[in-house]
N, C-alpha and C. Protein backbone atom coordinates (compact mmCIF):
# COMPACT_ATOMS: atom_id res chain seq x y z
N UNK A 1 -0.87 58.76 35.54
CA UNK A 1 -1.73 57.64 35.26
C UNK A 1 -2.53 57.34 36.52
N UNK A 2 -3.53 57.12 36.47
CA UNK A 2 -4.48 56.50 37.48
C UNK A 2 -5.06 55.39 37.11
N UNK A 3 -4.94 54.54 37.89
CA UNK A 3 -5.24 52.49 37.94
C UNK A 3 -6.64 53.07 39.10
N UNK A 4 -6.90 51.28 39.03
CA UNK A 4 -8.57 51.09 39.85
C UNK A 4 -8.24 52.18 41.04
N UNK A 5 -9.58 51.86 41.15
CA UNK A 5 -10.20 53.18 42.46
C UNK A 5 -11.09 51.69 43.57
N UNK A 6 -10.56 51.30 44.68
CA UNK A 6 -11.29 50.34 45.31
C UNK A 6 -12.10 51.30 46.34
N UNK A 7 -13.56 50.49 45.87
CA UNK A 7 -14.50 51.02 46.80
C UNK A 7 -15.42 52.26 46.22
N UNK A 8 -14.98 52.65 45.19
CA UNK A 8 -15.58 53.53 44.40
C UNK A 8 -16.76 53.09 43.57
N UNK A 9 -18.09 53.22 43.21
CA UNK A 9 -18.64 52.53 42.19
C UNK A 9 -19.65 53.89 41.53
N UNK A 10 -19.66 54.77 41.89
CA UNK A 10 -20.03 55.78 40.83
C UNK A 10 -19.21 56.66 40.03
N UNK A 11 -19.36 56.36 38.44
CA UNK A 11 -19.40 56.97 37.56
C UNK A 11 -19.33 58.51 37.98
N UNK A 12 -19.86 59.57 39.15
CA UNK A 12 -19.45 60.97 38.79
C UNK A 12 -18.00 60.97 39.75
N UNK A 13 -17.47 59.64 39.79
CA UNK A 13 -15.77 60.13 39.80
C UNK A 13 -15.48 60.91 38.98
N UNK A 14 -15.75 60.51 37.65
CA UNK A 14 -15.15 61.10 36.15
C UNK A 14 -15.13 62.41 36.49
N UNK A 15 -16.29 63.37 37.23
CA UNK A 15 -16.09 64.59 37.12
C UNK A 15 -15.26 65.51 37.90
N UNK A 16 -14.48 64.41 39.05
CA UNK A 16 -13.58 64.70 40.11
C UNK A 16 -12.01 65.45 39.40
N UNK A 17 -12.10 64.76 38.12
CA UNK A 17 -10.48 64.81 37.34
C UNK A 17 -10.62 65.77 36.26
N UNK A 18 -11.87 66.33 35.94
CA UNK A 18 -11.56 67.12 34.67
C UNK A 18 -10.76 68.02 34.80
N UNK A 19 -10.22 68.81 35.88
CA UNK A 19 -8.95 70.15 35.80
C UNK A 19 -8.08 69.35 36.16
N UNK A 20 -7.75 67.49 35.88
CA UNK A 20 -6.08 67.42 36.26
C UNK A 20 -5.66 67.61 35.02
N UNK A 21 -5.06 68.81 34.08
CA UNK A 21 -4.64 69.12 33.27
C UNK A 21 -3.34 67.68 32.32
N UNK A 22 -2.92 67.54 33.09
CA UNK A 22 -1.66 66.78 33.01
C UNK A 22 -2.04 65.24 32.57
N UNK A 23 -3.28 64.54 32.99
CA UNK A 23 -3.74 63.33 32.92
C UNK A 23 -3.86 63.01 31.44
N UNK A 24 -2.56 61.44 31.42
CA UNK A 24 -2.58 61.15 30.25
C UNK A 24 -3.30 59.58 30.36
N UNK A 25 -3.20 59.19 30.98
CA UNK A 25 -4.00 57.93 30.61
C UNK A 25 -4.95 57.43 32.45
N UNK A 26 -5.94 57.35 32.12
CA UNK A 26 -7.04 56.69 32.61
C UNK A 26 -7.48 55.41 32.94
N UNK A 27 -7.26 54.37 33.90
CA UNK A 27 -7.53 52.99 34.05
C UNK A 27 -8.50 52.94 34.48
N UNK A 28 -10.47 52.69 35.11
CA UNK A 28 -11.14 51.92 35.80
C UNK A 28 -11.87 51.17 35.61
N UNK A 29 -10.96 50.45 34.90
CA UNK A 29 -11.48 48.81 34.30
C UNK A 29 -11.33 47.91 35.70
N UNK A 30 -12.89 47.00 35.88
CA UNK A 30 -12.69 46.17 36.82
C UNK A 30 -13.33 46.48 38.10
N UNK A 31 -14.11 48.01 38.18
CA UNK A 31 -14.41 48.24 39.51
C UNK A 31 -16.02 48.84 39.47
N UNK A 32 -16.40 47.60 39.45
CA UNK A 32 -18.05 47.65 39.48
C UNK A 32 -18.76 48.74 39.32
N UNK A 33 -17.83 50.26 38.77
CA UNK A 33 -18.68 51.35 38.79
C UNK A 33 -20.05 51.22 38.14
N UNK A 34 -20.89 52.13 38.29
CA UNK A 34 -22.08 51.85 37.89
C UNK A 34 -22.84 53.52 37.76
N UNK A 35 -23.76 53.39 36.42
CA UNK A 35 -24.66 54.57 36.40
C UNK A 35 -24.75 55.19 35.19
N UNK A 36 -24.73 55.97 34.24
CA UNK A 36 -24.75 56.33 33.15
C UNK A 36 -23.54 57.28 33.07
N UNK A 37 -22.63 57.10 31.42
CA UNK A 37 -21.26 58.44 31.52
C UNK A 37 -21.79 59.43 31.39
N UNK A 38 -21.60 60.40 31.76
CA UNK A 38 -22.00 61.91 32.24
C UNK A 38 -21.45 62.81 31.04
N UNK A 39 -21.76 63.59 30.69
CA UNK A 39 -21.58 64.20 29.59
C UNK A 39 -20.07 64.85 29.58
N UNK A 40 -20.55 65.18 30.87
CA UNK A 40 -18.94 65.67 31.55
C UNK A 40 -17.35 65.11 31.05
N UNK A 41 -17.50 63.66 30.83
CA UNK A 41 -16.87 62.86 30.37
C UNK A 41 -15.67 63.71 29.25
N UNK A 42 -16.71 64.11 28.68
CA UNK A 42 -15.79 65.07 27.07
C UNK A 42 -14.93 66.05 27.64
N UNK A 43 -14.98 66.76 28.91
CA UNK A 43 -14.36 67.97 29.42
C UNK A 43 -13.23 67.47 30.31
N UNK A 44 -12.87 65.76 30.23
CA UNK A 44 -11.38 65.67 30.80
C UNK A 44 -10.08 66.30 30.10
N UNK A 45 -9.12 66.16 30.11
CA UNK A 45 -8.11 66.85 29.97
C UNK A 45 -8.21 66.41 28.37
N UNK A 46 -7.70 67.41 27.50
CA UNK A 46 -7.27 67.20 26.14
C UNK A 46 -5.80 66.43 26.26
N UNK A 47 -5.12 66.42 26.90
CA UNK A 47 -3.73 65.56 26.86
C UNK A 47 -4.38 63.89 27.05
N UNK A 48 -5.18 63.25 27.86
CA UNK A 48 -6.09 61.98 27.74
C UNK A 48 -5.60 61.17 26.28
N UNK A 49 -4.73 60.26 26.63
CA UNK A 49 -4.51 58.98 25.34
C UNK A 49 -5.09 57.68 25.35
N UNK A 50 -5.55 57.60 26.64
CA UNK A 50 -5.89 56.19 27.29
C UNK A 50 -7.26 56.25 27.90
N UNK A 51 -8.63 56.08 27.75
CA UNK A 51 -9.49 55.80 28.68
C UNK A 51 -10.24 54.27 28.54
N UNK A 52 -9.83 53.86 29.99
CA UNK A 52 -10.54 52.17 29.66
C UNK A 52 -11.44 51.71 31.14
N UNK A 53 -12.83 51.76 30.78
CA UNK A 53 -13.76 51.82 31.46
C UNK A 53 -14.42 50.25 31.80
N UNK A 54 -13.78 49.62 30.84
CA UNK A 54 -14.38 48.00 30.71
C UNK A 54 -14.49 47.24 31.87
N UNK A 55 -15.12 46.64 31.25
CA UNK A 55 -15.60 45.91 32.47
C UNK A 55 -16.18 46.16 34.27
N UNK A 56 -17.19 47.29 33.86
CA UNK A 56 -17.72 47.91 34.75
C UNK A 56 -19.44 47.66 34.46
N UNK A 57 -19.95 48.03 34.98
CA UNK A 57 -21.83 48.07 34.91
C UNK A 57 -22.35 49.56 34.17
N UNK A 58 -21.86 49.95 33.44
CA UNK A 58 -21.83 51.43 32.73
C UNK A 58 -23.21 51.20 32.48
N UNK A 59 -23.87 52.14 32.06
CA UNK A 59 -25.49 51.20 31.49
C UNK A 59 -25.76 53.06 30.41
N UNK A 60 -26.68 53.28 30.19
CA UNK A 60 -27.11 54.30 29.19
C UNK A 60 -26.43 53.86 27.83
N UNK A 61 -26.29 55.45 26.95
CA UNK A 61 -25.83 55.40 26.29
C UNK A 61 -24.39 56.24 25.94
N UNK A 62 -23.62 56.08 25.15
CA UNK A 62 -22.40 56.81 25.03
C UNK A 62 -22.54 58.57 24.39
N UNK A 63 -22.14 59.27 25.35
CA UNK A 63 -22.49 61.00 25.34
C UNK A 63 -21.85 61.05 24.19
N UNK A 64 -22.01 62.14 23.16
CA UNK A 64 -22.18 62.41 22.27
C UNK A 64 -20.49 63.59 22.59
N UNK A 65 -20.61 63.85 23.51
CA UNK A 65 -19.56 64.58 24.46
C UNK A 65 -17.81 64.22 24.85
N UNK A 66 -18.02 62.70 24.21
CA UNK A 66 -17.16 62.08 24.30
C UNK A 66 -15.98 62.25 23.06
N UNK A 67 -16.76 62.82 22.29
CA UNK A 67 -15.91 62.35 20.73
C UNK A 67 -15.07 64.09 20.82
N UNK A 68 -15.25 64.90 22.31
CA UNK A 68 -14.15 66.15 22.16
C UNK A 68 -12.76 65.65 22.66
N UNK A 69 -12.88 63.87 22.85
CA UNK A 69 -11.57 63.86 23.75
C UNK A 69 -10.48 63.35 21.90
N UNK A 70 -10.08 64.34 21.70
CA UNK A 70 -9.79 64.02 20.02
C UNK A 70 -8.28 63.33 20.49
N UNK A 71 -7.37 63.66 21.62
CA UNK A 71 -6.02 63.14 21.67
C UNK A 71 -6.33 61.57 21.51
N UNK A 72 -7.54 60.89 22.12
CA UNK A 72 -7.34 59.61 22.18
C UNK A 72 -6.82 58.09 21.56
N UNK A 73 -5.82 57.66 21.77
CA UNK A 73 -5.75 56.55 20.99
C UNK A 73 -6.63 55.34 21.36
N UNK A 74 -6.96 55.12 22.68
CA UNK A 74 -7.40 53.79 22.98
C UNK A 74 -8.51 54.55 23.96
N UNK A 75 -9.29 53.83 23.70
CA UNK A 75 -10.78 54.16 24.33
C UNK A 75 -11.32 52.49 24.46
N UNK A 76 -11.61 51.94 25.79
CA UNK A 76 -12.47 50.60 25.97
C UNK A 76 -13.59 50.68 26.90
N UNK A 77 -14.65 50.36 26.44
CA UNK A 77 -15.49 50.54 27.03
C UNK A 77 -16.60 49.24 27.11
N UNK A 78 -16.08 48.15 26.42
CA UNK A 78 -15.87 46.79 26.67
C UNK A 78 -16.78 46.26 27.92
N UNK A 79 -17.64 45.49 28.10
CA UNK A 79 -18.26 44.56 28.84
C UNK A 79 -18.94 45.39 30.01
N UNK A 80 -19.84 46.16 29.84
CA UNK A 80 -20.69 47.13 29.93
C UNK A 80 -22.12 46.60 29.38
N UNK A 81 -22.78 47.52 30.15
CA UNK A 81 -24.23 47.41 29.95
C UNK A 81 -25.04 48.81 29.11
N UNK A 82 -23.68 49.20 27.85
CA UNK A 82 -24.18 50.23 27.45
C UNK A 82 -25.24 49.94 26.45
N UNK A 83 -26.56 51.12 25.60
CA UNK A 83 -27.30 50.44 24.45
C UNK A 83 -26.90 51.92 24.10
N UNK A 84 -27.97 51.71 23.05
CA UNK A 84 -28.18 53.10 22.41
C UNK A 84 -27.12 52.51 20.79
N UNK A 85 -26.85 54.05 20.16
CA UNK A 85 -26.59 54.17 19.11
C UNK A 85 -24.60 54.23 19.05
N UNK A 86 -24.07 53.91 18.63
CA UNK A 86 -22.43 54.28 18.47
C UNK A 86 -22.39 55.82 17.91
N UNK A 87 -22.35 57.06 18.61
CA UNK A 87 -22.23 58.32 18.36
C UNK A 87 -22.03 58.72 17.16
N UNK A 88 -22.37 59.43 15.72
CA UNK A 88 -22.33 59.76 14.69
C UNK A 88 -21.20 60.21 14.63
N UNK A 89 -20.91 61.11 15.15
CA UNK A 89 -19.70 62.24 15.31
C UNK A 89 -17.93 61.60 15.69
N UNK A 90 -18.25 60.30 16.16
CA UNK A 90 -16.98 59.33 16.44
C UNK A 90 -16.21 59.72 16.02
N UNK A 91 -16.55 59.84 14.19
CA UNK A 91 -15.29 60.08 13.79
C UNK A 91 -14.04 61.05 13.58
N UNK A 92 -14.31 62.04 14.60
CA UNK A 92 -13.62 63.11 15.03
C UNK A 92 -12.58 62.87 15.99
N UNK A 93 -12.18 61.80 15.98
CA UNK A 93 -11.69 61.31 17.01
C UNK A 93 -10.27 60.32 16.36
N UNK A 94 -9.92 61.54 15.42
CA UNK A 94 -9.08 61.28 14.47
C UNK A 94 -7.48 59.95 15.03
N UNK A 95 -7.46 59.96 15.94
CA UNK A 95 -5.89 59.63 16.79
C UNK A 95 -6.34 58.04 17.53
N UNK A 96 -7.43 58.09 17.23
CA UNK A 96 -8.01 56.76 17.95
C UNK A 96 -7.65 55.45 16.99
N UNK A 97 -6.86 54.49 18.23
CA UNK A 97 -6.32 53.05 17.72
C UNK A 97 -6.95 51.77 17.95
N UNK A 98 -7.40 52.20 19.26
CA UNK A 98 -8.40 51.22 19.78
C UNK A 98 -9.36 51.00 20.37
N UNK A 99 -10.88 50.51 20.02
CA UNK A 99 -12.16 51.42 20.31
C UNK A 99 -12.83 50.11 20.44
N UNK A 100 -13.18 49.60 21.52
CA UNK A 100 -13.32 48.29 22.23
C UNK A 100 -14.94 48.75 22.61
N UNK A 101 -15.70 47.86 22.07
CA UNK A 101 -17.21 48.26 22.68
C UNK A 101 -17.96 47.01 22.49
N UNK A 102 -17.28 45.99 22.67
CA UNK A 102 -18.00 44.31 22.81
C UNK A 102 -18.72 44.41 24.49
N UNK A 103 -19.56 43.55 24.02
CA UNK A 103 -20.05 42.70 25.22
C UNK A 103 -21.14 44.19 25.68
N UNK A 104 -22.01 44.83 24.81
CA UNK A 104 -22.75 45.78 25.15
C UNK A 104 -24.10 45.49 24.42
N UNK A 105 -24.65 46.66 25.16
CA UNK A 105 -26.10 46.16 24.27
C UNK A 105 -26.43 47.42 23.19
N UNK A 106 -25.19 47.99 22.61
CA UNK A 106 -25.58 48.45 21.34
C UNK A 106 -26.10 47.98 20.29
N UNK A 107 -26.96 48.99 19.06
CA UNK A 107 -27.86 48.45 18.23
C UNK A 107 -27.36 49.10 17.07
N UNK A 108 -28.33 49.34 16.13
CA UNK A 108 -27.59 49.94 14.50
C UNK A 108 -26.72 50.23 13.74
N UNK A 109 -26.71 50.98 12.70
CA UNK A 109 -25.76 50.66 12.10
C UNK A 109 -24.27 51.94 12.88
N UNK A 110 -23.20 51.05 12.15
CA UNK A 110 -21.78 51.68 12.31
C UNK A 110 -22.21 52.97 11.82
N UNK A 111 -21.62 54.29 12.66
CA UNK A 111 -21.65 55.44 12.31
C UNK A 111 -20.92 55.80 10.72
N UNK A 112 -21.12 56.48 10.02
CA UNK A 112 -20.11 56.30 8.45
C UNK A 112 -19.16 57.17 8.81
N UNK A 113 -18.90 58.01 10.09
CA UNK A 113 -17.56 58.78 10.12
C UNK A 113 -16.76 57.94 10.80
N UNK A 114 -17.28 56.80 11.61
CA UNK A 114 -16.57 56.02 11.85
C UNK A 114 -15.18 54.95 11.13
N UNK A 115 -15.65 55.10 9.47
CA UNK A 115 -14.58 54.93 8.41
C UNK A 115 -13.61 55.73 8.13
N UNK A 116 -13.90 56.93 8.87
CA UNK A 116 -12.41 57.99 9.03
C UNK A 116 -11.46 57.99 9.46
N UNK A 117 -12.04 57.14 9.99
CA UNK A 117 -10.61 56.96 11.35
C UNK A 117 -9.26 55.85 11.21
């Protein structure tokens, strides 16, 4: 498990961890990171149950790249400055319990694979 990172505030941390094979859950909620998620994002470890990004300055939109992390149960991405669309493809993301995306500046409608889940 990895908790906050102090002093860190860019987003291409994420790409520091993709070969820790072993990484099951993800904390950096709380630490002003900032910048758009990197596509990269999708190529963390398939073992990943936990990623919670909230409450950071995230800004873009959510990679489309994201929906390969299929182990996930809890994904927050919560009080962010994300927009854009909620990814079509979400719903591949069969194992997911909790999918936190308040306090953003997303727009349209709910993806319909998103009822798959």
């Amino acid at each position: 498990m990895l908790t906050n990172v102090p002093g860190n505030r860019e987003l291409s941390i994420l790409t520091s961890f993709i070969r820790c094979q072993m990484l099951e859950e993800f904390y950096l909620s709380q630490n002003l990171l900032n910048g758009t998620l990197p596509a990269s994002v999708g190529n963390l470890t398939t073992t990943l149950s936990k990623l919670d990004l909230s409450s950071n300055q995230i800004e873009g939109t959510i990679p489309l790249a994201l929906s390969n992390l299929t182990k996930l149960i809890a994904l927050k991405l919560s009080s962010n400055k994300i927009k854009g669309l909620i990814p079509p493809n979400i719903g591949q993301m069969h194992n997911l319990q909790v999918f936190l995306l308040d306090n953003n500046a997303l727009e349209g409608p709910i993806p319909l694979s998103f009822y798959q889940l």
